[in-house]
Structure formats: structure tokens, C-alpha cells
Protein backbone atom coordinates (compact mmCIF):
# COMPACT_ATOMS: atom_id res chain seq x y z
CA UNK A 1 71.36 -243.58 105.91
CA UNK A 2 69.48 -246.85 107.15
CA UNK A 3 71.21 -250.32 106.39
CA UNK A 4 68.60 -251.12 103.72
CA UNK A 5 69.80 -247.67 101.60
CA UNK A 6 73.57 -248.98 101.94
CA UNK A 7 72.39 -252.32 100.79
CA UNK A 8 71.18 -251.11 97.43
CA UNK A 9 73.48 -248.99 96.85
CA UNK A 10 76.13 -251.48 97.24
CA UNK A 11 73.88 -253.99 94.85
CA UNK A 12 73.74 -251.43 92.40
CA UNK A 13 77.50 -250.48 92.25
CA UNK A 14 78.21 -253.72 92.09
CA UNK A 15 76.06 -254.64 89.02
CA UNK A 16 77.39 -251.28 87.41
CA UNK A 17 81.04 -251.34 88.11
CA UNK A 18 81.71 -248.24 85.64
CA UNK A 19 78.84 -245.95 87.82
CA UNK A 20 80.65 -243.35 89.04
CA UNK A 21 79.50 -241.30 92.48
CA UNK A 22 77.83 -237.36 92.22
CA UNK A 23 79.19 -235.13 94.16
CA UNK A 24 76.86 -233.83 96.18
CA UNK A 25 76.74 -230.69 98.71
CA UNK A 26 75.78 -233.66 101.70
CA UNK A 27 79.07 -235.41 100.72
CA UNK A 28 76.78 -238.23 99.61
CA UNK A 29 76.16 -239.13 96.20
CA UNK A 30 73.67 -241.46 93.82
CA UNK A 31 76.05 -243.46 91.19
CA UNK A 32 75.61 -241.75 87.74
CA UNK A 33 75.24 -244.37 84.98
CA UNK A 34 76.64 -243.99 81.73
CA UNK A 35 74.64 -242.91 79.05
CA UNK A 36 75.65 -243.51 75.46
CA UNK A 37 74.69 -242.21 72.16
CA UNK A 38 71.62 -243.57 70.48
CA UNK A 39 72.29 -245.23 67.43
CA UNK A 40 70.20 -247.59 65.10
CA UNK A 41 71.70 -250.75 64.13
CA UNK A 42 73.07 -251.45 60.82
CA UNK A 43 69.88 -253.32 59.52
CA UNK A 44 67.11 -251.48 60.46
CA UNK A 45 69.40 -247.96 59.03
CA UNK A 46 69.57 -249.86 55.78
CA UNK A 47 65.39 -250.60 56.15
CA UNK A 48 64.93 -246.64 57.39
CA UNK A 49 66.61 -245.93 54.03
CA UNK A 50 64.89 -248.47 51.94
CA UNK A 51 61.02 -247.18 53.25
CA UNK A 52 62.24 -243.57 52.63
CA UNK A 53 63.29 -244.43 48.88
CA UNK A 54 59.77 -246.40 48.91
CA UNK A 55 58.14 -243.10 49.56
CA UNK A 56 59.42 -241.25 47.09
CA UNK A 57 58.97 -243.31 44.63
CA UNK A 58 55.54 -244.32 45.71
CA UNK A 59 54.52 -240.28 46.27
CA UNK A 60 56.19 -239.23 42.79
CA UNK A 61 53.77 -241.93 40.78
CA UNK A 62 50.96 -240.73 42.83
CA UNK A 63 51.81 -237.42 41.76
CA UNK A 64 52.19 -237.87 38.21
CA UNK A 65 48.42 -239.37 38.49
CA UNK A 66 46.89 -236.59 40.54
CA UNK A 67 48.26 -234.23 37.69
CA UNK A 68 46.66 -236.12 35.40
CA UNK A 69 43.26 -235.94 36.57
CA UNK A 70 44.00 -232.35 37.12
CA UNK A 71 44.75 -231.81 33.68
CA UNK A 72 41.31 -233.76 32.67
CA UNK A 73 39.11 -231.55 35.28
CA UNK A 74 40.97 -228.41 32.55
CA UNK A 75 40.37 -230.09 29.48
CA UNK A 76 36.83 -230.71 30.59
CA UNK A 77 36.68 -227.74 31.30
CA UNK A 78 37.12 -226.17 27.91
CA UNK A 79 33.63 -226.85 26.67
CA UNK A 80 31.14 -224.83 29.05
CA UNK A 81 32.14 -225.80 32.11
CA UNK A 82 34.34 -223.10 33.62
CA UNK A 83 33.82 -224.44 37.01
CA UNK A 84 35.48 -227.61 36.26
CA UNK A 85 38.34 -226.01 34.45
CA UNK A 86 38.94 -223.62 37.66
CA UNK A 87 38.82 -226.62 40.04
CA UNK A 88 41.48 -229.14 38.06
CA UNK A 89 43.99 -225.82 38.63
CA UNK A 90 42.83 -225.45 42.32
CA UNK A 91 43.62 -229.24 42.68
CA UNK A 92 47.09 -229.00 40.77
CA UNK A 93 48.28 -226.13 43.42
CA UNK A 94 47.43 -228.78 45.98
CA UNK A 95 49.18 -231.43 44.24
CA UNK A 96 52.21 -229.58 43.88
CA UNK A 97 52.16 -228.75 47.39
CA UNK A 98 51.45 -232.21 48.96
CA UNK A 99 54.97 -233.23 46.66
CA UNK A 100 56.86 -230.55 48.15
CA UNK A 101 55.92 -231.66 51.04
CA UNK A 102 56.68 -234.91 50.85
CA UNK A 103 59.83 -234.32 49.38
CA UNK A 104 60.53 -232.14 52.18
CA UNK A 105 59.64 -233.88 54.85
CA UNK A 106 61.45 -237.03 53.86
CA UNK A 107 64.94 -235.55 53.99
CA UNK A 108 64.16 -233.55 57.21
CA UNK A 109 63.47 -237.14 58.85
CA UNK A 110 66.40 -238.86 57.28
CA UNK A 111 68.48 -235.81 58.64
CA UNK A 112 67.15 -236.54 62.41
CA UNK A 113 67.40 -239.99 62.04
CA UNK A 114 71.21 -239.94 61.05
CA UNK A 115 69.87 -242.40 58.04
């Protein structure tokens, strides 16, 4: 290796003191750094949780409104127009679903996050 490789090398290991050297098939070696486990500090885990609680409480109020203009497009409904009856139940399905999802996807999150 040239003087100039040597030279950063040496630079490197000595701003890294815990690098360690790979053992290589050459009998040379790159210094391997260490690498620690992510983590999220203390405050911004307590603000994950806090926008995650936000959510479901936002979604769940949001739900209890779309039912109720689902339930009006059924009561409507009742007097001669069939259509509109049909269509509040086609938008409670997707009101139900767009909950479970949320209510899944929140906790699948948290769970990845480690919040």
C-alpha cells in the first residue's frame, strides 16, 4: 500500500480507537466500526406515542360521523329511493374497513417502532 493509504488509515484508527481490524484473506484489513442499536430518545418515544393516541382518537370520531351519514343515505332511503338506501350500506362496509384499518395499522407501527 502507498504512504497516502497508511496515512488514513492511521487517521482513522486514531479518531476511532475502539475500530477493530477485518481479517482479511491478504492479511490486510479495513477497521470495522461499531455499530449500535437504533433507538429513539426518550422524548420523541413519548411524542411517537402521543400522535398514535391522537390518531385513534381523531379516526374513531371520524368514524362515528361517517356512520352517521351512512345511516342518513338508509333512512333516506326508505321513501322511494332504493338507490340511496343501497349506497349509505355500500359506504358503511367502507367505513368499517378504513377503521380496521386504521386500528390495524397503528399498532403494527408502534410494534416496529419499539413505541
Amino acid at each position: 500500500m502507498s504512504h497516502t493509504v497508511h496515512a488514513i488509515i492511521a487517521v482513522i484508527e486514531s479518531a476511532f480507537p475502539d475500530a477493530t481490524p477485518a481479517a482479511t484473506p491478504a492479511g490486510g484489513g479495513a477497521p470495522i466500526f461499531s455499530d449500535p442499536p437504533a433507538s429513539a430518545p426518550p422524548e420523541l418515544a413519548q411524542l411517537g406515542a402521543r400522535v398514535f393516541g391522537f390518531m385513534k382518537v381523531v379516526g374513531g370520531i371520524v368514524g362515528v360521523i361517517m356512520f352517521g351519514f351512512a345511516s342518513i343515505k338508509v333512512m333516506m332511503g326508505k321513501s322511494q329511493r332504493q338507490h340511496m338506501a343501497a349506497e349509505g350500506m355500500h359506504n358503511a362496509v367502507w367505513v368499517i374497513g378504513g377503521l380496521g384499518g386504521l386500528l390495524m395499522a397503528i399498532p403494527i407501527v408502534a410494534f416496529f417502532a419499539d413505541l
